[in-house]
C-alpha atoms as a PDB file:
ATOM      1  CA  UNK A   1     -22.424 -19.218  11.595  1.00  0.00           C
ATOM      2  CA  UNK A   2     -19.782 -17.504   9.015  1.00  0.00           C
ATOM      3  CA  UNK A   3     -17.730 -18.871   7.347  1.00  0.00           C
ATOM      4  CA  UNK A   4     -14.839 -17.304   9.140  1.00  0.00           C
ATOM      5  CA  UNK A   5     -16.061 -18.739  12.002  1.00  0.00           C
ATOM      6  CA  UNK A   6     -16.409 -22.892  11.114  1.00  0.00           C
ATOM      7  CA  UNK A   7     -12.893 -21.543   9.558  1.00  0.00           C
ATOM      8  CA  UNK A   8     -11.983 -20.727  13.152  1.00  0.00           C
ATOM      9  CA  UNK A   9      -8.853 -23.481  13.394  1.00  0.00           C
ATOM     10  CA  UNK A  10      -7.194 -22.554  10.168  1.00  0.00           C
ATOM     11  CA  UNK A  11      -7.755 -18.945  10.976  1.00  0.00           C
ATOM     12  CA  UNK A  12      -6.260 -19.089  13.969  1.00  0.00           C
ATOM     13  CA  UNK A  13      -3.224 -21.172  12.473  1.00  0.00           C
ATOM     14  CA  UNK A  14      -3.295 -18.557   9.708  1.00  0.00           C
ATOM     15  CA  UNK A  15      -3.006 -15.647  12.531  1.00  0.00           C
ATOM     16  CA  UNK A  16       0.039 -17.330  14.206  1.00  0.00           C
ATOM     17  CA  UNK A  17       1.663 -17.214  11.167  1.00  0.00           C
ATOM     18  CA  UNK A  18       1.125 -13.622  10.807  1.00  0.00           C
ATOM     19  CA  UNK A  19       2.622 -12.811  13.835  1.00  0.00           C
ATOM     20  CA  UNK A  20       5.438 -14.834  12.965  1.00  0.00           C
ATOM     21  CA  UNK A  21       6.347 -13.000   9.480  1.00  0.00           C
ATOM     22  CA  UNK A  22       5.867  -9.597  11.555  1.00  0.00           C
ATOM     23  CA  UNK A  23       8.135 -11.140  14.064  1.00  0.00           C
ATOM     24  CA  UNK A  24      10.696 -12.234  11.533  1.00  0.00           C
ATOM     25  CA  UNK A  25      10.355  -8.497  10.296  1.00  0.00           C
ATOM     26  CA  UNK A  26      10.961  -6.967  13.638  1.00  0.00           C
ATOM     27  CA  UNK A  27       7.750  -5.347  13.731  1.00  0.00           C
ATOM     28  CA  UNK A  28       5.316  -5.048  16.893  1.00  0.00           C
ATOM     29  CA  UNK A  29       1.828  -4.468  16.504  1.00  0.00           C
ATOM     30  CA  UNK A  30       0.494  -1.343  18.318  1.00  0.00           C
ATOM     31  CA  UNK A  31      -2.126   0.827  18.343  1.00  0.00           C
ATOM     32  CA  UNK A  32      -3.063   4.671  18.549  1.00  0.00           C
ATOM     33  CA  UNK A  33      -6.115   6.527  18.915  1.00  0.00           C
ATOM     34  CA  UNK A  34      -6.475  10.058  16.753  1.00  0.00           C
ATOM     35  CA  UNK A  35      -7.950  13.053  18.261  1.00  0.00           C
ATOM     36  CA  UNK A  36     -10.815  12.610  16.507  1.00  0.00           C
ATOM     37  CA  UNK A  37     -11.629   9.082  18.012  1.00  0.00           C
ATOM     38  CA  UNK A  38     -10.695   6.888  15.398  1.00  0.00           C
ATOM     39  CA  UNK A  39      -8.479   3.905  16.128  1.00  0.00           C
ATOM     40  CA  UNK A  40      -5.215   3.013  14.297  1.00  0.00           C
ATOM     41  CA  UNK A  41      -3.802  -0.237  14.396  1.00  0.00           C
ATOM     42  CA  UNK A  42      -0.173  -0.510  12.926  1.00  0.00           C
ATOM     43  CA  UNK A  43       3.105  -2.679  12.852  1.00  0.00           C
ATOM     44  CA  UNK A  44       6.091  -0.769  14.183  1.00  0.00           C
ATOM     45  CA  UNK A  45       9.637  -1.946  13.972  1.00  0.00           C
ATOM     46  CA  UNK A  46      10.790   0.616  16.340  1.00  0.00           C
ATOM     47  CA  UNK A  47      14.456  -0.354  17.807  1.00  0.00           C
ATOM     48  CA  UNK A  48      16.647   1.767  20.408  1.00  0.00           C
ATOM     49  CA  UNK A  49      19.472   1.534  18.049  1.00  0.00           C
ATOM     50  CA  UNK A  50      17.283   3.633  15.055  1.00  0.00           C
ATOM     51  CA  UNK A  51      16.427   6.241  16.951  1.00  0.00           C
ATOM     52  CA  UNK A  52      18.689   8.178  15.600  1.00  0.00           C
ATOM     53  CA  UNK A  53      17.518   7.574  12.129  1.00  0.00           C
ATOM     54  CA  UNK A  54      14.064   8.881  10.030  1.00  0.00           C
ATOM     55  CA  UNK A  55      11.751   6.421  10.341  1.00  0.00           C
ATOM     56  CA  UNK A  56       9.708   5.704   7.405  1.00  0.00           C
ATOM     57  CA  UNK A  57       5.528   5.219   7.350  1.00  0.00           C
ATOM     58  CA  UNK A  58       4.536   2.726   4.838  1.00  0.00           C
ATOM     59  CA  UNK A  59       1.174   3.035   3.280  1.00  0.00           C
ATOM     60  CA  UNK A  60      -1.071  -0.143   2.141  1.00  0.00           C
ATOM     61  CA  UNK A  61      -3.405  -0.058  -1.012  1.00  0.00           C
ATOM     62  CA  UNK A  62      -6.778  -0.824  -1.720  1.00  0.00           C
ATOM     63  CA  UNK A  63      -7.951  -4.567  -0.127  1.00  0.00           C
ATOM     64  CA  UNK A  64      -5.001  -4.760   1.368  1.00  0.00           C
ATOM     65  CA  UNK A  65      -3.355  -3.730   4.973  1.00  0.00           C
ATOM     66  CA  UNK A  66      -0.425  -3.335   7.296  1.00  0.00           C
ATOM     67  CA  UNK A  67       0.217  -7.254   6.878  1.00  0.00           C
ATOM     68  CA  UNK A  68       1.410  -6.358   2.809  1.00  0.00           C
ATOM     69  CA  UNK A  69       4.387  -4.483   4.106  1.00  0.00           C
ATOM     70  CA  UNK A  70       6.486  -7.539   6.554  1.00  0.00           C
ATOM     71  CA  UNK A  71       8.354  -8.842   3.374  1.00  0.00           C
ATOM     72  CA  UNK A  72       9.990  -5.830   2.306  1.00  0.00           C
ATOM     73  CA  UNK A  73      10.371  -4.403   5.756  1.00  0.00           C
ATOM     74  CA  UNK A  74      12.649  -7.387   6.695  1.00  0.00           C
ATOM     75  CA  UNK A  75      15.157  -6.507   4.235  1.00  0.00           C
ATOM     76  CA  UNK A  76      15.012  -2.792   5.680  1.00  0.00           C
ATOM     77  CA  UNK A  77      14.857  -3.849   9.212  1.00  0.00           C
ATOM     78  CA  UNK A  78      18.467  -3.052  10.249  1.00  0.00           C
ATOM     79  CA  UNK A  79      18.912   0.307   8.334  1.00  0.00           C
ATOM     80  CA  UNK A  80      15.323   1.958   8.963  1.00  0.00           C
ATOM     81  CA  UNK A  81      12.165   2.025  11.602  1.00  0.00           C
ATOM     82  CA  UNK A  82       9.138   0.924   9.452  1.00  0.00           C
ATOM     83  CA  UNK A  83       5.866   1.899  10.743  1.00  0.00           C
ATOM     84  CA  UNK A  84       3.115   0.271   8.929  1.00  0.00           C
ATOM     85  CA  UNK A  85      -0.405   1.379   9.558  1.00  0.00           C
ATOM     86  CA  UNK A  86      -4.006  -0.308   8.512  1.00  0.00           C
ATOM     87  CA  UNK A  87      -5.359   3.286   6.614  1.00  0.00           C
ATOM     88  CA  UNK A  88      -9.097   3.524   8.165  1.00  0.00           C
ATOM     89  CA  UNK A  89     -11.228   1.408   6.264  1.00  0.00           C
ATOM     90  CA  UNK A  90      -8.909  -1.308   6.418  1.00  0.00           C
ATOM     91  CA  UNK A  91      -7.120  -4.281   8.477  1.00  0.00           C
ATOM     92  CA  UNK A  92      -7.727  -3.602  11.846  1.00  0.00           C
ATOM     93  CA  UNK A  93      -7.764   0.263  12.210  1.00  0.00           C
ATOM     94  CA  UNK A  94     -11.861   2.193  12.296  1.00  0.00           C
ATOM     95  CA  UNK A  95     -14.161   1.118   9.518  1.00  0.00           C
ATOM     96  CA  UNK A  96     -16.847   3.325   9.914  1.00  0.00           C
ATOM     97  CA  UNK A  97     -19.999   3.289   6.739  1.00  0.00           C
ATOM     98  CA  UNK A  98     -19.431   6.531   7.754  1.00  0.00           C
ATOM     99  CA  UNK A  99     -16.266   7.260   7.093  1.00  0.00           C
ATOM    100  CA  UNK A 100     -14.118   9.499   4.182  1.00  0.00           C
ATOM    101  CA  UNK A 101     -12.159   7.430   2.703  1.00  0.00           C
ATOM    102  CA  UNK A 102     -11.314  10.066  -0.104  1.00  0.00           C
ATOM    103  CA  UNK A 103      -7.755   9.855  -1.540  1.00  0.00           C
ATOM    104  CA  UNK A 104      -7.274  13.401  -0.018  1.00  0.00           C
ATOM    105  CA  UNK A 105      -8.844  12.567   3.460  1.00  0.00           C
ATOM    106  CA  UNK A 106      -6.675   9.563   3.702  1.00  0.00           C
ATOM    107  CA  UNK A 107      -3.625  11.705   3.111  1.00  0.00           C
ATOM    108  CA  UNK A 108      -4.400  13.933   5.551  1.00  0.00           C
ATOM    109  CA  UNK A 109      -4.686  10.697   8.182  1.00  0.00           C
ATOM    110  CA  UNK A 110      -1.185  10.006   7.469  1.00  0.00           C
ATOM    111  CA  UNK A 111      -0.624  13.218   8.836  1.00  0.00           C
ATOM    112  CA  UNK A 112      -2.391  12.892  11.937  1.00  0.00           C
ATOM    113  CA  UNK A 113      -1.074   8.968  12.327  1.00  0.00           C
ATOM    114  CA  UNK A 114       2.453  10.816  11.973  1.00  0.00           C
ATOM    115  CA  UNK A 115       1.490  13.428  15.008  1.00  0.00           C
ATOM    116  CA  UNK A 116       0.088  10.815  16.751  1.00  0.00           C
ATOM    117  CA  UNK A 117       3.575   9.248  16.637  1.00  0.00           C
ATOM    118  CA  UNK A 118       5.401  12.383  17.559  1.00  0.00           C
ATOM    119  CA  UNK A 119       7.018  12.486  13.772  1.00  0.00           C
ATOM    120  CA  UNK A 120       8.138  15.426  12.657  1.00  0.00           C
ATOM    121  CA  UNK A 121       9.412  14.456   9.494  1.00  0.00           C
ATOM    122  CA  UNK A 122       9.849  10.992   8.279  1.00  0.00           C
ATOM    123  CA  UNK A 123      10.195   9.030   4.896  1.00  0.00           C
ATOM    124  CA  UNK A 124       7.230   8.220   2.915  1.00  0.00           C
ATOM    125  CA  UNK A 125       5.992   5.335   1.141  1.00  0.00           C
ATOM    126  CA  UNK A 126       2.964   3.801  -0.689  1.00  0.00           C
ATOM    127  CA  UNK A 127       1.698   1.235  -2.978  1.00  0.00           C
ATOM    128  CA  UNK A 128      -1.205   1.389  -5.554  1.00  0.00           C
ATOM    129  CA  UNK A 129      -3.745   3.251  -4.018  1.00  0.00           C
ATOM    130  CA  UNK A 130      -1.301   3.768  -1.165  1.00  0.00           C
ATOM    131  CA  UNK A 131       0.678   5.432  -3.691  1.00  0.00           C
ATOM    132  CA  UNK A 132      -1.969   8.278  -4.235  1.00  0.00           C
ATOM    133  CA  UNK A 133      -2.286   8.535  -1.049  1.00  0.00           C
ATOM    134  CA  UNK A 134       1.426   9.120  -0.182  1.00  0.00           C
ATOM    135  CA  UNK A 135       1.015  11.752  -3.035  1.00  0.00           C
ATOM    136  CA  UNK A 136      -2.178  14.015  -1.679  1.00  0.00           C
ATOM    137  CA  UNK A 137       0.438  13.705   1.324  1.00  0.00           C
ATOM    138  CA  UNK A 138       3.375  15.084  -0.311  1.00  0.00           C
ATOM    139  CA  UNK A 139       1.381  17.672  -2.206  1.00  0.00           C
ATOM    140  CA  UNK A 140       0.282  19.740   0.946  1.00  0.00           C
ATOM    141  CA  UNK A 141       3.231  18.615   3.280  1.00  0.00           C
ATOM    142  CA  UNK A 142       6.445  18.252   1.246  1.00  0.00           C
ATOM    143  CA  UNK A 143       7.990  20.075   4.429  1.00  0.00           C
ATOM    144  CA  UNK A 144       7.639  16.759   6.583  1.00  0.00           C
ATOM    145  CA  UNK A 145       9.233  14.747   4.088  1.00  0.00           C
ATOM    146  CA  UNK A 146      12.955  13.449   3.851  1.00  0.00           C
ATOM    147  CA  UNK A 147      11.699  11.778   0.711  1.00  0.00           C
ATOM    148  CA  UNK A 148       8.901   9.623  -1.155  1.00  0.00           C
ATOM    149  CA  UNK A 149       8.770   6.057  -2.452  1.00  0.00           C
ATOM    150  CA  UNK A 150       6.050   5.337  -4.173  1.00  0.00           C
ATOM    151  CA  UNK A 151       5.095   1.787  -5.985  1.00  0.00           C
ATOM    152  CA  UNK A 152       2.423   1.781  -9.128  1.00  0.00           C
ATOM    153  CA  UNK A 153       1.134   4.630  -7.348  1.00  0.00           C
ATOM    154  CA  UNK A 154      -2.848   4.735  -8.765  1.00  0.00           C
ATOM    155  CA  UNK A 155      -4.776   7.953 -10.672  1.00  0.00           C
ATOM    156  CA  UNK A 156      -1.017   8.313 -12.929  1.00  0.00           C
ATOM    157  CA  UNK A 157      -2.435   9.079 -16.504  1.00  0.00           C
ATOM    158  CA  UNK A 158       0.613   7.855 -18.518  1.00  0.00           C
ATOM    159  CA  UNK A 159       1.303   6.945 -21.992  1.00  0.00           C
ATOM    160  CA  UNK A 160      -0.890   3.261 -22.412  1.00  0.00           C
ATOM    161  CA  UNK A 161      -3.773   2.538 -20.449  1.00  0.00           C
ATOM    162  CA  UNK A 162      -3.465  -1.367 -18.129  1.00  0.00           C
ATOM    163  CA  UNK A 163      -5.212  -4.319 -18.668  1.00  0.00           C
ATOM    164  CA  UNK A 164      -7.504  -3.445 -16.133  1.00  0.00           C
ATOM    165  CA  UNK A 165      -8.299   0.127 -17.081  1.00  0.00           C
ATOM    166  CA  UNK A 166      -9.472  -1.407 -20.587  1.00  0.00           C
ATOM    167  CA  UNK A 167     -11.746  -3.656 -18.988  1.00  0.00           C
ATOM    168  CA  UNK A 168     -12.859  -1.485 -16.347  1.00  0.00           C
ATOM    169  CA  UNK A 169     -13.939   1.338 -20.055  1.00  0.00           C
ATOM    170  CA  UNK A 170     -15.687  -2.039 -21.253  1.00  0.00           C
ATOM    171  CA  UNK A 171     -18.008  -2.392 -18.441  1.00  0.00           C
ATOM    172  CA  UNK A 172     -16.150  -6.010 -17.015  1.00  0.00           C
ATOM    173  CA  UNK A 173     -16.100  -6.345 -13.250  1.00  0.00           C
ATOM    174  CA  UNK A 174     -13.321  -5.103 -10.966  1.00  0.00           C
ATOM    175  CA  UNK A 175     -10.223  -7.991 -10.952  1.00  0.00           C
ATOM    176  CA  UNK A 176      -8.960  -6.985  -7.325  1.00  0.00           C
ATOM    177  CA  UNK A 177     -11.447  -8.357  -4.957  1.00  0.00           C
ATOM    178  CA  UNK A 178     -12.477 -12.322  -4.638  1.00  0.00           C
ATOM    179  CA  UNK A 179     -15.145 -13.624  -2.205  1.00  0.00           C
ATOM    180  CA  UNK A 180     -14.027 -17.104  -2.787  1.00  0.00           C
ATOM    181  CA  UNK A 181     -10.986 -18.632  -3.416  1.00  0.00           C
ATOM    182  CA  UNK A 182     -11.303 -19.479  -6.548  1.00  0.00           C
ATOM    183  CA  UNK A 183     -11.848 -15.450  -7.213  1.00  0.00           C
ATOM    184  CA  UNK A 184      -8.887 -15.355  -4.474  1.00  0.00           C
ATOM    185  CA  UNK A 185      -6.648 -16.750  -6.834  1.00  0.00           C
ATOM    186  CA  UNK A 186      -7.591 -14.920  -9.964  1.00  0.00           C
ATOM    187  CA  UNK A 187      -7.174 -11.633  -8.253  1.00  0.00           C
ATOM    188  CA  UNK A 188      -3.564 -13.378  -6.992  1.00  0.00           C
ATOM    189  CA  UNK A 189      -2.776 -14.179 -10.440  1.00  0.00           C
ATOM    190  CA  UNK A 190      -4.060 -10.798 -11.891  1.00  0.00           C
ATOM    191  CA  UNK A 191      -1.855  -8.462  -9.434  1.00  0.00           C
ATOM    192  CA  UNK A 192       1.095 -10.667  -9.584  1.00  0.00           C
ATOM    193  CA  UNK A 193       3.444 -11.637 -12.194  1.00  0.00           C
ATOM    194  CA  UNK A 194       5.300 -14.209  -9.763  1.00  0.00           C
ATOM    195  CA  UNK A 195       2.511 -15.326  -7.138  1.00  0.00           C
ATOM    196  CA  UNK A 196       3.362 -17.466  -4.133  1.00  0.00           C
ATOM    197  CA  UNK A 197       2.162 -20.714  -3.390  1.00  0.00           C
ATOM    198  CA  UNK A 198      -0.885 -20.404  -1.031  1.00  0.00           C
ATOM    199  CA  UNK A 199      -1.709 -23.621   0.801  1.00  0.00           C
ATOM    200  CA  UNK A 200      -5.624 -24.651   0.155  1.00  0.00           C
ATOM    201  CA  UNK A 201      -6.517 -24.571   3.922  1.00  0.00           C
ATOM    202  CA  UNK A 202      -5.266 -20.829   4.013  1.00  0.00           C
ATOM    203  CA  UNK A 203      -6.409 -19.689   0.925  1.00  0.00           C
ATOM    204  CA  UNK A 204      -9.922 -20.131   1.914  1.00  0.00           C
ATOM    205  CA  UNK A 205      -9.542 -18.386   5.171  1.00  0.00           C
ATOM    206  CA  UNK A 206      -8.064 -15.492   3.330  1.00  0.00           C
ATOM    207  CA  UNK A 207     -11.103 -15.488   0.512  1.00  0.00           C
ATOM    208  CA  UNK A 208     -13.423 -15.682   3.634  1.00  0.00           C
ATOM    209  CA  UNK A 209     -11.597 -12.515   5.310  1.00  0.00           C
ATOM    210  CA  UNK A 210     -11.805 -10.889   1.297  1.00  0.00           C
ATOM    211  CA  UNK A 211     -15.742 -11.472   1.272  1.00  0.00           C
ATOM    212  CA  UNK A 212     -16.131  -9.646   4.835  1.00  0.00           C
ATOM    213  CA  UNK A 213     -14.713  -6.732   3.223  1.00  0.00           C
ATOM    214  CA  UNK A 214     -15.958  -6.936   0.144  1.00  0.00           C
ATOM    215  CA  UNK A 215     -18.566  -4.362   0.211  1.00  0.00           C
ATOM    216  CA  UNK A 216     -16.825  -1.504   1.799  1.00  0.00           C
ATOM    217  CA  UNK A 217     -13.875  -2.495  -0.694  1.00  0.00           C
ATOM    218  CA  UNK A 218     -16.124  -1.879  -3.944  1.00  0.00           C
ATOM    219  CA  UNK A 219     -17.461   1.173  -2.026  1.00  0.00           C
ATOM    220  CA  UNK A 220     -13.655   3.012  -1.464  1.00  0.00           C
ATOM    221  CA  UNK A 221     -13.048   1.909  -5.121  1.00  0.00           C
ATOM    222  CA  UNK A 222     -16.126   3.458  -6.409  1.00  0.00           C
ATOM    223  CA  UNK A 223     -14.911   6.433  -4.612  1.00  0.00           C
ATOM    224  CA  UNK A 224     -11.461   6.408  -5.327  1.00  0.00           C
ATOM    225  CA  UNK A 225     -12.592   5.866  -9.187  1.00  0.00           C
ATOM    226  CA  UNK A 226     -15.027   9.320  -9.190  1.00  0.00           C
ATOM    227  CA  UNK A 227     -12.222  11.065  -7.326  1.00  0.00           C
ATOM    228  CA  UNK A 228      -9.697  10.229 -10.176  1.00  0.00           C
ATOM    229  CA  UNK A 229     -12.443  11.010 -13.262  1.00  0.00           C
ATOM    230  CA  UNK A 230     -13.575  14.817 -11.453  1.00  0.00           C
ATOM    231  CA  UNK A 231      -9.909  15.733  -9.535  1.00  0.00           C
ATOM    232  CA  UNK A 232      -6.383  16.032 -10.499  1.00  0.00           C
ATOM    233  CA  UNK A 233      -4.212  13.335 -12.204  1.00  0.00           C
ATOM    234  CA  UNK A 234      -1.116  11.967  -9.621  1.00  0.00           C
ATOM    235  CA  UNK A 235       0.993  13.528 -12.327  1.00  0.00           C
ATOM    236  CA  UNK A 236      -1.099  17.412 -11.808  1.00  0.00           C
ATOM    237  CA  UNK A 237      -1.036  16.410  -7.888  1.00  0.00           C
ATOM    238  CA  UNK A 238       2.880  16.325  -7.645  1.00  0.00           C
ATOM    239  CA  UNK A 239       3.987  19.057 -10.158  1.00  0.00           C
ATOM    240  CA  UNK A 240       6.268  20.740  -9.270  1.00  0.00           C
ATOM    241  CA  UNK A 241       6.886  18.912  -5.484  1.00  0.00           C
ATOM    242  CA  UNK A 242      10.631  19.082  -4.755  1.00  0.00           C
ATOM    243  CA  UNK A 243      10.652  16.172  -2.758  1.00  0.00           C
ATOM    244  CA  UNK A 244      13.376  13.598  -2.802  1.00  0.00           C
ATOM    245  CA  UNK A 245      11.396  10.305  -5.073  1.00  0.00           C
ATOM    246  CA  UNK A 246      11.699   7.418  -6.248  1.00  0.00           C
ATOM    247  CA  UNK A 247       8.974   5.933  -8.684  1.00  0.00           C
ATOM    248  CA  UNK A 248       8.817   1.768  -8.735  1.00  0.00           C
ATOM    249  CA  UNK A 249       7.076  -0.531 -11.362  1.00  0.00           C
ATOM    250  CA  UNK A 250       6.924  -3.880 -12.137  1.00  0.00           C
ATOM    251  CA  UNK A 251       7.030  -4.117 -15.867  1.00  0.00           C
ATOM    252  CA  UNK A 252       4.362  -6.726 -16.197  1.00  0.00           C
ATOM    253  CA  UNK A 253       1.633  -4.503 -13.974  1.00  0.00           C
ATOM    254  CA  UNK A 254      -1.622  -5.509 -15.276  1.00  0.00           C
ATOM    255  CA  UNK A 255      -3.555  -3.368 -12.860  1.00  0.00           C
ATOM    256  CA  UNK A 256      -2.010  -0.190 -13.518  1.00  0.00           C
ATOM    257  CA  UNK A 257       0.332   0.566 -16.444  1.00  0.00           C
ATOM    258  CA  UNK A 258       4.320   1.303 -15.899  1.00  0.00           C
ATOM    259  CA  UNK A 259       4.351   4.030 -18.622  1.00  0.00           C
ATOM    260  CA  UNK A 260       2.802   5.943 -15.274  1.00  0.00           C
ATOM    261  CA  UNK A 261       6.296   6.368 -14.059  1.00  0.00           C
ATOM    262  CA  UNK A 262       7.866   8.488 -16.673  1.00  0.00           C
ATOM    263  CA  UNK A 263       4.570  10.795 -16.442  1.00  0.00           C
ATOM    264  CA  UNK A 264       4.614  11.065 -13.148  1.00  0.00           C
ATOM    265  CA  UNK A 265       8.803  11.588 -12.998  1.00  0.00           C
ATOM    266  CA  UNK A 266       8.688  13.959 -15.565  1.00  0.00           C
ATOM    267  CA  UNK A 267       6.325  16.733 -13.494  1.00  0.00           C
ATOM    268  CA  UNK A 268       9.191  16.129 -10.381  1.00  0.00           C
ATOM    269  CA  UNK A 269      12.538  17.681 -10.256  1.00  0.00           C
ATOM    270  CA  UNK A 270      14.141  15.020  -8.360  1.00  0.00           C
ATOM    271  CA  UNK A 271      12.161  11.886  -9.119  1.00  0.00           C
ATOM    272  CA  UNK A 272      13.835   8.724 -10.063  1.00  0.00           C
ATOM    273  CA  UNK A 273      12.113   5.917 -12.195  1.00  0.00           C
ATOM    274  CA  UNK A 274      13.318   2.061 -11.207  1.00  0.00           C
ATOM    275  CA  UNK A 275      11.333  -0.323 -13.645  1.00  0.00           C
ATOM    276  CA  UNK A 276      11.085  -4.455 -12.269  1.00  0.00           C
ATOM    277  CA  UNK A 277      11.150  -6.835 -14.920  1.00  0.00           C
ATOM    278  CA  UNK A 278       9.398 -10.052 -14.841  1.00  0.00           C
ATOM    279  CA  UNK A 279       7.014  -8.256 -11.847  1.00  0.00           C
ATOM    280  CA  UNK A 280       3.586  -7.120 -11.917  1.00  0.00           C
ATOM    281  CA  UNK A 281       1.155  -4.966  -9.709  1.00  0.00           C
ATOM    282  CA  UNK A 282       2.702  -6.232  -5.770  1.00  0.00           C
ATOM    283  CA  UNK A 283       6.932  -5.843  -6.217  1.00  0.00           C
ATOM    284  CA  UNK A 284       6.843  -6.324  -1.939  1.00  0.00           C
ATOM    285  CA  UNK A 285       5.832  -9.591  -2.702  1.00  0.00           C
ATOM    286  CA  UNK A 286       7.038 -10.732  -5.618  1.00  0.00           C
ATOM    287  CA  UNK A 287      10.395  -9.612  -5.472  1.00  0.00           C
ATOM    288  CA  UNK A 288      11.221  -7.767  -1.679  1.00  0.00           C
ATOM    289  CA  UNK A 289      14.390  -8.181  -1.787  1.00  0.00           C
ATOM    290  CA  UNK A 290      15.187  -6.503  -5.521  1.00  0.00           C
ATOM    291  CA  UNK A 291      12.896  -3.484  -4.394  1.00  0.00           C
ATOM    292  CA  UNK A 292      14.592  -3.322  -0.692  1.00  0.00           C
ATOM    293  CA  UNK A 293      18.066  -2.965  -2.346  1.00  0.00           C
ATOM    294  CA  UNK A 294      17.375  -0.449  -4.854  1.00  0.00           C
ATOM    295  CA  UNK A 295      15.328   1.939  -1.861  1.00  0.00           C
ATOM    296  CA  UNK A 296      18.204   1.425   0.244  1.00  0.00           C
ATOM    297  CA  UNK A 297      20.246   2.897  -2.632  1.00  0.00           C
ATOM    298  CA  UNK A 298      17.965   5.675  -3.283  1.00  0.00           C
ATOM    299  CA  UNK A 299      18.009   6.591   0.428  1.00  0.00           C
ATOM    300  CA  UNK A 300      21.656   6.240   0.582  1.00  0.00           C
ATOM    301  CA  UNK A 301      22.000   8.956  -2.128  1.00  0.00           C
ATOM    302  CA  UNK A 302      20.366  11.849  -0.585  1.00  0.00           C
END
């Protein structure tokens, strides 16, 4: 039996209160289907009265999901439709061995979840990995953009290298996925500058749910790393894009460093850096409401 499964009680307590943050955010959870068979699963806070406005697709990063994004879309919930999908190879949507799960494929799925939605152009946003994603998406379809958002958006060169870069050069293990909860909470503690309080009951469902993905998390990474070390830099991906952006970074990121944002502004005519003090890698948790109100005054300005 897995451990999930003599977990079953908690995990099921733990579920509830999923679906009560996504409630609290006024997001649904749906599902789609691609045209090339692959199923989506996403949280959409779709409301009659913002039809009338862009809605805004919200991209995950690496060992993460859909379920990252509630906290910062509640803040957002009365100005903007959030649609949050799990990118394949995560959450809930296809996880085929199979499967690309290339920075550039994964941009191009945005794409197709955004058909799939009937979207012709929408707001963009993404987070670590999710941020170089959002970025092989804007490089190849700044047309379907009203603007970008991105958060410690990963392969940015910048000036210093992180904490985690260093140890990553000096052959130490990765510091993003735990298997137990104990690694949990030293991943927790690495990618945030002001973690939460996890209860101990929940805490080991959630390392149990981290070790079922464990492999195919190392295995995008690995990927996602090669991609970086032979392709472009984010900063050579988005020269020149004339997109509408705003750049956030918690100033205490120890997974990847906030001297990325000035590199990355710098190759973007209408970028916009917004550093968070006293936050590291994970601003949507840490501090939702700080990052809501400054988006909300970037998208007021265009």
């Amino acid at each position: 039996m897995s451990l999930l499964a003599r977990l079953d009680p908690i995990a099921h307590a733990v579920r509830r209160a999923r679906a009560s943050t996504r409630a609290s955010a006024g997001l649904s959870r749906r599902s789609l289907t691609l045209p090339d068979g692959r199923e989506i699963v996403y949280l959409d806070g779709s409301r009659d009265e913002l039809e009338s406005r862009p809605p805004a697709l919200f991209i995950h990063g690496i060992g993460a999901s859909k379920d990252h994004w509630p906290p910062l879309a509640k803040p957002l919930a009365e100005r903007l439709r959030v649609i949050a999908p799990d990118l394949p190879g995560f959450g809930e949507s296809d996880r085929s061995p199979e499967g690309d799960y290339s920075m550039a494929a994964q941009g191009e799925t945005v794409i197709a979840i955004a058909d799939a939605l009937g979207l012709d152009r929408f707001h963009l946003v993404g987070q670590s990995m999710g941020g170089r994603v959002v970025a092989e998406t804007a490089a190849r379809h700044a047309g379907r953009l009203f603007s970008l958002w991105m958060i410690a958006p990963a392969g940015a060169m910048g000036e210093e290298q992180s904490e985690m870069i260093e140890g990553l050069l000096a052959g130490e293990g990765i510091p993003l996925f735990g298997r137990t909860p104990e690694e949990y909470m030293e991943t927790v503690a690495f990618t945030m500058s002001r973690p939460p309080r996890i209860p101990s009951l929940a805490l080991r469902v959630l390392a149990a749910e981290n070790a079922a993905d464990y492999d195919l998390n190392r295995e995008i990474f690995a990927r996602m790393s090669t991609g970086f070390a032979v392709g472009p830099s984010t900063e050579d991906l988005l020269d020149g894009v004339d997109v509408p952006t705003l750049i956030t970074w918690g100033e205490e990121d120890r997974v990847l460093h906030p001297s990325g944002a000035g590199s990355i502004a710098a190759r973007m005519p209408r970028a916009t850096v917004h550093h968070m003090p006293e936050t590291g890698h994970i601003p949507m948790f840490e501090a939702p409401g700080d990052a809501a109100a400054r988006y909300l005054e970037f998208l007021d300005a265009l």
